[in-house]
Protein backbone atom coordinates (compact mmCIF):
# COMPACT_ATOMS: atom_id res chain seq x y z
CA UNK A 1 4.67 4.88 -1.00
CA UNK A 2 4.58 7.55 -3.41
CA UNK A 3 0.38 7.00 -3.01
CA UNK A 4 -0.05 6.16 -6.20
CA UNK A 5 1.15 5.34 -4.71
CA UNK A 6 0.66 7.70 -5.93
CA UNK A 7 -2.00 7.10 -7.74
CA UNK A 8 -3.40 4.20 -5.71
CA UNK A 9 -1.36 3.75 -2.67
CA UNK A 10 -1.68 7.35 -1.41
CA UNK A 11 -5.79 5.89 -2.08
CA UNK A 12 -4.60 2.58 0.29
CA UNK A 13 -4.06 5.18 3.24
CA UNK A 14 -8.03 6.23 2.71
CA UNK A 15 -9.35 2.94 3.96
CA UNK A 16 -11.78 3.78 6.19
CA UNK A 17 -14.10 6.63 7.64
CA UNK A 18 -11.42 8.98 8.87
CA UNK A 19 -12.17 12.58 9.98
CA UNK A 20 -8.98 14.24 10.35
CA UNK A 21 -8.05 17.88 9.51
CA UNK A 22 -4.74 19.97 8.62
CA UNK A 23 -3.54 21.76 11.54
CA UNK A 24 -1.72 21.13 14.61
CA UNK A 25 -2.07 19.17 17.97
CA UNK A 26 -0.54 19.76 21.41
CA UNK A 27 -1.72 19.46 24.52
CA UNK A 28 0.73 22.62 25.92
CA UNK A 29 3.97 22.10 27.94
CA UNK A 30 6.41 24.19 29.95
CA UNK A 31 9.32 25.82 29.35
CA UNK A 32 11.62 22.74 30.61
CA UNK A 33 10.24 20.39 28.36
CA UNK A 34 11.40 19.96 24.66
CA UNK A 35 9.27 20.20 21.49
CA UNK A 36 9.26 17.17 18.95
CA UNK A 37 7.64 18.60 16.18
CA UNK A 38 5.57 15.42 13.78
CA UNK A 39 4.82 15.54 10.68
CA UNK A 40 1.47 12.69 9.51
CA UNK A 41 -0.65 12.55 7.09
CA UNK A 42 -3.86 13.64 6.65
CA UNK A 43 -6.22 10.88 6.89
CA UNK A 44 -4.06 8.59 8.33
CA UNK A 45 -4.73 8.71 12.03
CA UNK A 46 -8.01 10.26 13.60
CA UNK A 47 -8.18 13.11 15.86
CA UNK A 48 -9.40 11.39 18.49
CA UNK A 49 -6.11 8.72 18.36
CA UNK A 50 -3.50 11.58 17.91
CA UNK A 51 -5.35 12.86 21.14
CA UNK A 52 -5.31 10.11 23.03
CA UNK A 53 -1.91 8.95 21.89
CA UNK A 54 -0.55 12.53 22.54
CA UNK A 55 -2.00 12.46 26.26
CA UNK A 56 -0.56 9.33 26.95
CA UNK A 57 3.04 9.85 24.99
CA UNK A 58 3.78 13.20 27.16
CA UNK A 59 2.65 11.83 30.40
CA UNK A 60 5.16 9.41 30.10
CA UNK A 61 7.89 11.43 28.47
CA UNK A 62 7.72 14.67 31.25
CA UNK A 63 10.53 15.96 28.99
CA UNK A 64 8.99 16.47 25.62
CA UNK A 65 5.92 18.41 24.40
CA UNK A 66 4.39 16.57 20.89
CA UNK A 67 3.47 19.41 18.34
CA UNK A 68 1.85 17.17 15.82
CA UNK A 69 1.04 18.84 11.88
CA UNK A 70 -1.45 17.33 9.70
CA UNK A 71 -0.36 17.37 6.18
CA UNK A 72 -1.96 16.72 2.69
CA UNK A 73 -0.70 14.11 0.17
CA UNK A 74 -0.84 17.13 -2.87
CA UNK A 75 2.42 18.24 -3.24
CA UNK A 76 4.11 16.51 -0.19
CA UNK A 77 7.04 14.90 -1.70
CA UNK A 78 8.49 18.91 -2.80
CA UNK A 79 7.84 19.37 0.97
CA UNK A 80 9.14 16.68 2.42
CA UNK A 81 12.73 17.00 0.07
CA UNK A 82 12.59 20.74 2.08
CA UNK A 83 11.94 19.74 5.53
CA UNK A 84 14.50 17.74 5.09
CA UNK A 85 17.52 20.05 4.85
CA UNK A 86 15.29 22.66 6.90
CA UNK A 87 17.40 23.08 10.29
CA UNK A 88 14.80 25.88 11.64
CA UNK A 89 13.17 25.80 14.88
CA UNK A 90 9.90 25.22 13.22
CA UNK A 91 11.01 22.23 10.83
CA UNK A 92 10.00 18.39 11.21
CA UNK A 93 11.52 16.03 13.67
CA UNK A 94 9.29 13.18 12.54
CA UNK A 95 7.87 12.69 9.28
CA UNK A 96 5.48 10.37 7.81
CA UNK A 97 5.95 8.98 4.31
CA UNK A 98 4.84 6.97 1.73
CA UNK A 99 6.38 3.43 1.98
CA UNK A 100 7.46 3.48 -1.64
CA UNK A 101 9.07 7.12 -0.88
CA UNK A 102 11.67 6.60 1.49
CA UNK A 103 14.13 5.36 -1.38
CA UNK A 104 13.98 8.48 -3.02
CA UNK A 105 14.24 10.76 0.31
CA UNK A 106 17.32 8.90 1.09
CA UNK A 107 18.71 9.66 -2.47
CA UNK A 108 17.88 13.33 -1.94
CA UNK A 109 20.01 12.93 1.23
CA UNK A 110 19.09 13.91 4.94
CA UNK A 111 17.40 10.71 6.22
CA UNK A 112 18.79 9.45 9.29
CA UNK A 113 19.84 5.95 9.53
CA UNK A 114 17.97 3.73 11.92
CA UNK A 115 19.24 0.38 11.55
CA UNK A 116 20.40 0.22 15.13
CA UNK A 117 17.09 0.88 16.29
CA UNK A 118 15.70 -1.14 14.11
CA UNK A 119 17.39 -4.33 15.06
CA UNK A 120 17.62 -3.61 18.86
CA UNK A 121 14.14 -1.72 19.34
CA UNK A 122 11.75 -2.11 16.95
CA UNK A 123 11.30 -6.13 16.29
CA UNK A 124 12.62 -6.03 12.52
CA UNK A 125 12.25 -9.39 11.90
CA UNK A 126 8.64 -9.45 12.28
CA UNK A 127 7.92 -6.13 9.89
CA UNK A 128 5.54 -6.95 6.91
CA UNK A 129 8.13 -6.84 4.43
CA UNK A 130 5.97 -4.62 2.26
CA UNK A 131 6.50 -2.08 4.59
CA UNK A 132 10.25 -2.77 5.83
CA UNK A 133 11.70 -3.74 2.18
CA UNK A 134 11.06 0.00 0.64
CA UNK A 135 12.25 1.52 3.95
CA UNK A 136 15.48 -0.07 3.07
CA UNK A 137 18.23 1.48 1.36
CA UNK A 138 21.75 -0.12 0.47
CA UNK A 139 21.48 -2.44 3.31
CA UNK A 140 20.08 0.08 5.92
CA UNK A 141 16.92 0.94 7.61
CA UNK A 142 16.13 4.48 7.11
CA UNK A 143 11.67 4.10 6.88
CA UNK A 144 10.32 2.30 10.16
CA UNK A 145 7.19 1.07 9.25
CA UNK A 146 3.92 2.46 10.88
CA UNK A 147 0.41 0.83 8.74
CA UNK A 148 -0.12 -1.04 5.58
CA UNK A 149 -3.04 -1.37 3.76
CA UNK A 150 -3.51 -3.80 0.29
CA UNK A 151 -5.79 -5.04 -2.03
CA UNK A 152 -8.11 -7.91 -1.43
CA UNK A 153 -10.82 -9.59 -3.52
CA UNK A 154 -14.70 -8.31 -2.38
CA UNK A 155 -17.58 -10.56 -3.85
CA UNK A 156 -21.32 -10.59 -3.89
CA UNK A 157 -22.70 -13.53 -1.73
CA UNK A 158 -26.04 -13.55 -3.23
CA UNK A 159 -23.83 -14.07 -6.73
CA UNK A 160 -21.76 -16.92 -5.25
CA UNK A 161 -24.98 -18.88 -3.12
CA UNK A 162 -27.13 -18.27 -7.13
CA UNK A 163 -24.13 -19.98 -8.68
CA UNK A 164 -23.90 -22.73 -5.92
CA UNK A 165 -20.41 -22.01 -4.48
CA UNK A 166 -20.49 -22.62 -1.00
CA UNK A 167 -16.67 -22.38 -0.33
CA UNK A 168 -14.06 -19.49 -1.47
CA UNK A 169 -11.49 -20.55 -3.80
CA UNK A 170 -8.37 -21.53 -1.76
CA UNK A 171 -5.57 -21.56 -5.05
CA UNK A 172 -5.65 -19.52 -8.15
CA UNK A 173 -6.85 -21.89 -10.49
CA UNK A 174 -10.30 -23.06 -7.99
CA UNK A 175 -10.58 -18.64 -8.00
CA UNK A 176 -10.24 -19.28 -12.21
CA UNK A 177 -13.05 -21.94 -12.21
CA UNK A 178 -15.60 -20.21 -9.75
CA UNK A 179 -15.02 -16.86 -11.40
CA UNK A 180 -15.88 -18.78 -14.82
CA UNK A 181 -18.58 -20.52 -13.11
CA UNK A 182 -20.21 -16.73 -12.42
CA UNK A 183 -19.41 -15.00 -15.63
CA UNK A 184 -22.92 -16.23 -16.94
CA UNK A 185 -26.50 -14.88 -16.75
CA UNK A 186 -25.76 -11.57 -17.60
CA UNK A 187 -23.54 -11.48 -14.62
CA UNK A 188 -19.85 -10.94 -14.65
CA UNK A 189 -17.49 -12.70 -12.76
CA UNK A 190 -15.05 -10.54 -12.00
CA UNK A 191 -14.75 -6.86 -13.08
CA UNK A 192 -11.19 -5.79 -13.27
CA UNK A 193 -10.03 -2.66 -15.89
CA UNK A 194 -7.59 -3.49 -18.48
CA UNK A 195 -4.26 -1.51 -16.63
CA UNK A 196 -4.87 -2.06 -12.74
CA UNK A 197 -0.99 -2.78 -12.70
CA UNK A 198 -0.93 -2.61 -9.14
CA UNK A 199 -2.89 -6.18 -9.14
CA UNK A 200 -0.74 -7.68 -12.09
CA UNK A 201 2.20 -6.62 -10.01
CA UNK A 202 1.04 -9.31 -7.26
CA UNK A 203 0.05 -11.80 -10.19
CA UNK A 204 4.55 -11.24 -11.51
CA UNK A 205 5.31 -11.42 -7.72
CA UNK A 206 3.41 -14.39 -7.28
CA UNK A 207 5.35 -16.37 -10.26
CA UNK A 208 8.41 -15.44 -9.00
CA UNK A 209 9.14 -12.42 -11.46
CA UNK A 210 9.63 -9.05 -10.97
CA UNK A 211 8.68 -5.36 -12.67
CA UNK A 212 12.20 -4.64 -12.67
CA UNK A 213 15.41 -5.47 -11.15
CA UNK A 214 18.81 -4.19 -10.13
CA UNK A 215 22.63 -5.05 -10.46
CA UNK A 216 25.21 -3.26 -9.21
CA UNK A 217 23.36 -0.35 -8.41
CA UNK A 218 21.92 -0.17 -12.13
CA UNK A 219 18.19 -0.98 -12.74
CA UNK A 220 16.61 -2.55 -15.47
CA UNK A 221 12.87 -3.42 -16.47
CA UNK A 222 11.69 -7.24 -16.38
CA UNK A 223 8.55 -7.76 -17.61
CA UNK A 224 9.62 -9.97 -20.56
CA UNK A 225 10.66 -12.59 -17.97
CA UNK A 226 9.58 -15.67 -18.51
CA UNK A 227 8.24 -15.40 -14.98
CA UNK A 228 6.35 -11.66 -15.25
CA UNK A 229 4.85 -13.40 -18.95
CA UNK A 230 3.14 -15.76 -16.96
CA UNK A 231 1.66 -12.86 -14.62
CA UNK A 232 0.88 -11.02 -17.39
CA UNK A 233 -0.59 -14.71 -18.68
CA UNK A 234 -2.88 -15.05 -15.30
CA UNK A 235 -3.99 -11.58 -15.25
CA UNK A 236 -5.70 -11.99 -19.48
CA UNK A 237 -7.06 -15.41 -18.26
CA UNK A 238 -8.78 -13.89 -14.98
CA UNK A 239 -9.81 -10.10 -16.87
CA UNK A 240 -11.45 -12.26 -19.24
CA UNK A 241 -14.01 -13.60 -17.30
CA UNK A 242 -15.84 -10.19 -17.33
CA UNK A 243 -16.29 -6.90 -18.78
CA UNK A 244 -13.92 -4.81 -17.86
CA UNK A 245 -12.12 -2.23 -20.40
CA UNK A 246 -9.10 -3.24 -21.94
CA UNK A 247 -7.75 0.30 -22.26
CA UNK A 248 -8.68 2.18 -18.52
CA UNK A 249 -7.76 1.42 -14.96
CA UNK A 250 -9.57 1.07 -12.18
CA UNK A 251 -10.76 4.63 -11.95
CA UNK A 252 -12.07 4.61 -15.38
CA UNK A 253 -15.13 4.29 -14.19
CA UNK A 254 -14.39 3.78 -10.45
CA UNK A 255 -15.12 -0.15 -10.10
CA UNK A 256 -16.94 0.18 -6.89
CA UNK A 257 -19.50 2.05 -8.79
CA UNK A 258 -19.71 -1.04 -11.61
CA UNK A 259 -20.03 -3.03 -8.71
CA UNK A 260 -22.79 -1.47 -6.71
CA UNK A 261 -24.74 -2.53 -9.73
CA UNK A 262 -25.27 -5.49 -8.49
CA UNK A 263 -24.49 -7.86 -11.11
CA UNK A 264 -21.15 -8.11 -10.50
CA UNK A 265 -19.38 -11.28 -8.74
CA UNK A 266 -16.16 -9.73 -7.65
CA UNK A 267 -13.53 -6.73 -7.47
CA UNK A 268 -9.88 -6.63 -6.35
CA UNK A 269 -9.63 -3.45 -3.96
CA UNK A 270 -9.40 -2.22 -0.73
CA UNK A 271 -12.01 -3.40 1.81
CA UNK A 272 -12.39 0.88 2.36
CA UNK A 273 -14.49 0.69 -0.67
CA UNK A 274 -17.20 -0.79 0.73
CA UNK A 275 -18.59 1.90 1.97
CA UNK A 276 -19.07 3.66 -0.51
CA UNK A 277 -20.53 0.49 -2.20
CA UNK A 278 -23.39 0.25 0.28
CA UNK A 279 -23.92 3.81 -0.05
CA UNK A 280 -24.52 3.68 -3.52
CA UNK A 281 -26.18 0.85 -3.16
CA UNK A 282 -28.12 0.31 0.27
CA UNK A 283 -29.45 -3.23 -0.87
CA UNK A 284 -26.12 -4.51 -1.02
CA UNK A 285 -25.32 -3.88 3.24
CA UNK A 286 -24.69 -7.20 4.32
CA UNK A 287 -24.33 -9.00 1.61
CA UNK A 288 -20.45 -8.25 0.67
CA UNK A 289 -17.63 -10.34 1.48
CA UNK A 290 -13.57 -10.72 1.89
CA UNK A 291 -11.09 -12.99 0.82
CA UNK A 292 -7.50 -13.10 0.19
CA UNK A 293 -6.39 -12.77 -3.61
CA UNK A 294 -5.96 -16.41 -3.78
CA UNK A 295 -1.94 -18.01 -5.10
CA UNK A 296 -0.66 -20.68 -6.37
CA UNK A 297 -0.62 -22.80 -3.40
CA UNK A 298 -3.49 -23.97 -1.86
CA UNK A 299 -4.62 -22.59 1.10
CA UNK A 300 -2.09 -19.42 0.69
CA UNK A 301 -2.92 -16.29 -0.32
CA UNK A 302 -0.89 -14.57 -3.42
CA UNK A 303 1.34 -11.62 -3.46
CA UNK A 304 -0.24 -8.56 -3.19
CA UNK A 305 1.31 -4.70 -3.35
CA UNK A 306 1.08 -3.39 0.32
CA UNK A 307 0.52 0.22 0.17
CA UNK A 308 0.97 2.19 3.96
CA UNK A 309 3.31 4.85 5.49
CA UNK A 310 7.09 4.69 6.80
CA UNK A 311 8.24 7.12 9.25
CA UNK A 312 11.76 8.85 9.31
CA UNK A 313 13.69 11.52 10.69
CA UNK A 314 16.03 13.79 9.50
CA UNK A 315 19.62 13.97 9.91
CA UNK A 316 19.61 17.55 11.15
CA UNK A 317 16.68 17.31 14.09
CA UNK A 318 18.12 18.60 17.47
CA UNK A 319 15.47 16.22 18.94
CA UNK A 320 17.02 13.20 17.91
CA UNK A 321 16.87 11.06 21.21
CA UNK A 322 12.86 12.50 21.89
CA UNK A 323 12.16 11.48 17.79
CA UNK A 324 13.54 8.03 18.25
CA UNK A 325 11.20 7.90 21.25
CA UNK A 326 7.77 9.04 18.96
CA UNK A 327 8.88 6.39 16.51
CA UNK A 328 9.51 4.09 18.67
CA UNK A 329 5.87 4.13 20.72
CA UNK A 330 3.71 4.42 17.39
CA UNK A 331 5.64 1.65 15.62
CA UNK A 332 5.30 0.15 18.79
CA UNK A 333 2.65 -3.01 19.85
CA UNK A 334 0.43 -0.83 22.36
CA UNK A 335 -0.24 1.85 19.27
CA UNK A 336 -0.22 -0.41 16.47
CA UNK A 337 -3.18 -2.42 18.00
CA UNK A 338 -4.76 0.79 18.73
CA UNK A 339 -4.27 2.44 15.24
CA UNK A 340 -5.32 -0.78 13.36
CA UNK A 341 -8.33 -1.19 14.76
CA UNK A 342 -9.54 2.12 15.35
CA UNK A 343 -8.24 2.98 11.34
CA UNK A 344 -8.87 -0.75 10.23
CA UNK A 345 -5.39 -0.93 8.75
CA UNK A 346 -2.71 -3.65 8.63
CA UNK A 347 -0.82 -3.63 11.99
CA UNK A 348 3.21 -3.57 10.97
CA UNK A 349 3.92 -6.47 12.09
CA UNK A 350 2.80 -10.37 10.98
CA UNK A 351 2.76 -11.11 14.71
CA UNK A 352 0.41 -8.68 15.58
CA UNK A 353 -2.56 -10.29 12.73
CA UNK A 354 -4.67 -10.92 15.23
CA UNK A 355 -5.37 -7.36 16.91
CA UNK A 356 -7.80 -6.84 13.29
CA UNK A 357 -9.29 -10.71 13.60
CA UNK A 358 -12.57 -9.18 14.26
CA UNK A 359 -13.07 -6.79 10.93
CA UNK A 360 -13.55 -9.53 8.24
CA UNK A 361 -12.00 -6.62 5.82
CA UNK A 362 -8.70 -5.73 7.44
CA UNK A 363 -8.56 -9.37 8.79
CA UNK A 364 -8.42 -10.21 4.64
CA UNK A 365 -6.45 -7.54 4.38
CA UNK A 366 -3.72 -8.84 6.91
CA UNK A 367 -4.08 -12.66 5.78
CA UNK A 368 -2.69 -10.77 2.22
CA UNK A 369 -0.12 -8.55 3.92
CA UNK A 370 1.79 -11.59 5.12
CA UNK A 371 2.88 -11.69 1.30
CA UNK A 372 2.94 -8.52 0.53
CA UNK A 373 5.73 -6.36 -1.98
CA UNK A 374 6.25 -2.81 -2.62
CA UNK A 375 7.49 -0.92 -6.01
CA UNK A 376 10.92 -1.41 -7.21
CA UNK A 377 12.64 0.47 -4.73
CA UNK A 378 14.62 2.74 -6.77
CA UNK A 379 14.37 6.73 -6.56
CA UNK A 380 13.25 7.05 -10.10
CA UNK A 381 10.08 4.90 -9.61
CA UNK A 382 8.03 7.58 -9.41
CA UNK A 383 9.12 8.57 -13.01
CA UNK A 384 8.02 5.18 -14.14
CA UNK A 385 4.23 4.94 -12.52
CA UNK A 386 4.11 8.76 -14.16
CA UNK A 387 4.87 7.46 -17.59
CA UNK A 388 3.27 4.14 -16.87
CA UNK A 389 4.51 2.03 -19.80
CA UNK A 390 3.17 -0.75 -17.96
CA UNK A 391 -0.27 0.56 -18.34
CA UNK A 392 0.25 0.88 -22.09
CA UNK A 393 1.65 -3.11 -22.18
CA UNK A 394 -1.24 -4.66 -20.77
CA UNK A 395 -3.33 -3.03 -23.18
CA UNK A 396 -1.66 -4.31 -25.83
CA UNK A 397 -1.63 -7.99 -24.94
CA UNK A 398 -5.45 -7.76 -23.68
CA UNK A 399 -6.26 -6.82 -27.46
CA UNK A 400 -3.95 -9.69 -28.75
CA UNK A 401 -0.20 -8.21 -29.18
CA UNK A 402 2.61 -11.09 -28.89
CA UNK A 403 3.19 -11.09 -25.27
CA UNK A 404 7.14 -11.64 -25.17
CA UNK A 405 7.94 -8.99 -27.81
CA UNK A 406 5.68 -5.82 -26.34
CA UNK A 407 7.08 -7.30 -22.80
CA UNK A 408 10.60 -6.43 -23.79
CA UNK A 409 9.45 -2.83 -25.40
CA UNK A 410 8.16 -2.31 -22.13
CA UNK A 411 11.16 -3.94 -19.95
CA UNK A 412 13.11 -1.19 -22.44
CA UNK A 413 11.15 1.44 -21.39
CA UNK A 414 11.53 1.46 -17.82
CA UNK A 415 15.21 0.33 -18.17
CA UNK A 416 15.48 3.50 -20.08
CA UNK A 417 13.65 5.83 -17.32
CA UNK A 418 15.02 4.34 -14.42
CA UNK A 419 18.72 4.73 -15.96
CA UNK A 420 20.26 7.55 -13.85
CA UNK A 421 23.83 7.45 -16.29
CA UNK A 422 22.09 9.14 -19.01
CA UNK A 423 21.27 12.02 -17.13
């Protein structure tokens, strides 16, 4: 992703407790055995997995050593674009990335292609398609997906037995009523900031709409659809029913903290954050919940943005064959199961749901993934979240602007930064 994603995604990857630190792991080797050097991220595996997954990859590949690098997030994509066309001894043969990344990597050039793999190997058809969608590029697989992570709604259960709902809301407009039903008291119902864009990008997802679109290898922006209005629509109805700011994000303050308050009903986040919930606010252990952002059809959840990594190679390795093998075993069922639960992520795959069944968080979090979506997957997204004149639209309708007109100033504006001819 690019972690805000990267602003939230790369925060996605933090789900859990994870003690991990920069450097390098190998268990030794010999002088017959080749080196497959692996780039991951900090954070996103613990030591005690890359151990035991090291261990167990080289004792049954007695041909390659695993020299595995922990890297940060600040700063990575410069690196990455180097590795890349680095054909040193010392350079990358695997790389973790952001799932909403990979498109611009490929554009830089240097990825290799691994459709073949991915159709003969790796079980394609059962990717989420948060994941596998961005590690697409003109009709080829270059990012193998390796974890996902996405939002899902926490509530208070004291808040929801007080107001006398005893069952979850299983469409968006039962989630509408209840959250109405709670906004009373001098509680709110839901607290969600004015510009979390990454949760009206599920509400445009879920009514068929997009954030922008492209033709012919041109992109253009598409909030002023009449679909991505009615998003936008959902997301004033659902912010109202609370007090969230019109003019911040999610960060501004954190909504955990606004939560650990204790009079608030619900947030839409990552299950990670309640930890730091309870630890603001010890009273509240126990007593938060999980469920799916609701959609439009009962009983199934809505469309969410999956955050998580891909993992490539590059063109120029001289490890190819060994490379294909790493990717292959941690995209693979045995360490999927293991990373997901041991990292409570999203496994990769929609078939493999159940390895998480037992962490009522990640179990939400899967239930969601199903439907997940990525970023538009163009190589100039990244210049578009840095701008952010999404941000800048919501605003604007939250404080009573005509939606369709500031839609289609905003459409304009990403059109405009995501058009590669004028440069």
């Amino acid at each position: 992703m690019n972690r805000r994603t990267l602003a939230l995604p790369l925060s996605l990857l933090t789900l859990a407790s994870m003690a991990t630190g920069c450097g390098s792991l190998s268990l030794g080797g010999s002088e017959d055995r080749e080196t497959v050097t692996v780039w991951l991220m900090q954070n996103s595996a613990s030591k005690d997995f890359l151990a035991k997954f090291t261990e167990e990859f080289e004792a049954e590949h007695s041909d390659i050593d695993l020299d595995i690098r922990i890297q940060e997030w600040s700063g990575i994509g410069e690196k990455v674009g180097k590795a890349l066309a680095d054909d040193s001894p010392d350079a990358p043969d695997v790389i973790e990335v952001g799932n909403t990344q990979v498109a611009q990597y490929v554009d830089q050039g240097g990825v290799l292609d691994l459709s073949l793999e991915s159709l003969r190997d790796l079980g394609m058809k059962d990717w989420l398609p948060g994941l596998a969608e961005p590690g697409a590029v003109k009709g080829s697989q270059f990012g193998i997906p390796w974890y996902a992570a996405n939002r899902v709604v926490l509530y208070n259960k004291d808040l929801f037995a007080d107001a006398g709902i005893d069952r979850l809301p299983r469409d968006r407009e039962e989630w509408l009523e209840q959250t109405a039903q709670l906004n009373s008291d001098g509680n709110q119902g839901i607290y969600l900031a004015g510009q979390d864009w990454y949760t009206l990008a599920g509400f445009i997802w879920e009514e068929g709409g997009e954030l922008a679109e492209e033709e012919n290898g041109v992109w253009t922006g598409s909030l002023h659809s009449p679909e991505a209005i009615a998003g936008m629509d959902f997301y004033r109805r659902l912010q109202s029913l609370g007090d969230g700011p019109k003019d911040a994000d999610e960060q501004t303050p954190p909504q955990a903290e606004v939560f650990a308050k204790g009079r608030v009903a619900q947030i839409i986040t990552v299950p990670g954050a309640v930890k730091l919930i309870e630890e603001t606010n010890p009273e509240l252990a126990g007593k938060i919940g999980y469920f799916p952002v609701p959609g439009k059809k009962d009983g199934r959840p809505g469309a969410v943005f999956t955050g998580g990594s891909d993992l490539v190679i590059p063109e120029r390795t001289d490890q190819e064959w060994g490379a294909k093998e790493v990717v292959k075993a941690l995209a693979g069922e045995r360490w999927q199961k293991e990373l997901a639960t041991t990292m409570s992520y999203v496994p990769n795959k929609t078939t493999l749901a159940s390895a998480v069944a037992a962490n009522p968080g990640a179990a939400a979090m899967a239930e969601g993934a199903a439907r997940g979506r990525a970023t538009p997957n163009s190589p100039r997204w990244a210049a578009v979240e840095a701008d952010n004149p999404i941000k800048r639209y919501m605003t604007e309708v939250l404080i009573g602007a005509n939606p369709k007109p500031t839609a289609r100033e905003a459409s304009e504006k990403i059109t405009e930064i995501l058009d590669q001819r004028g440069e």
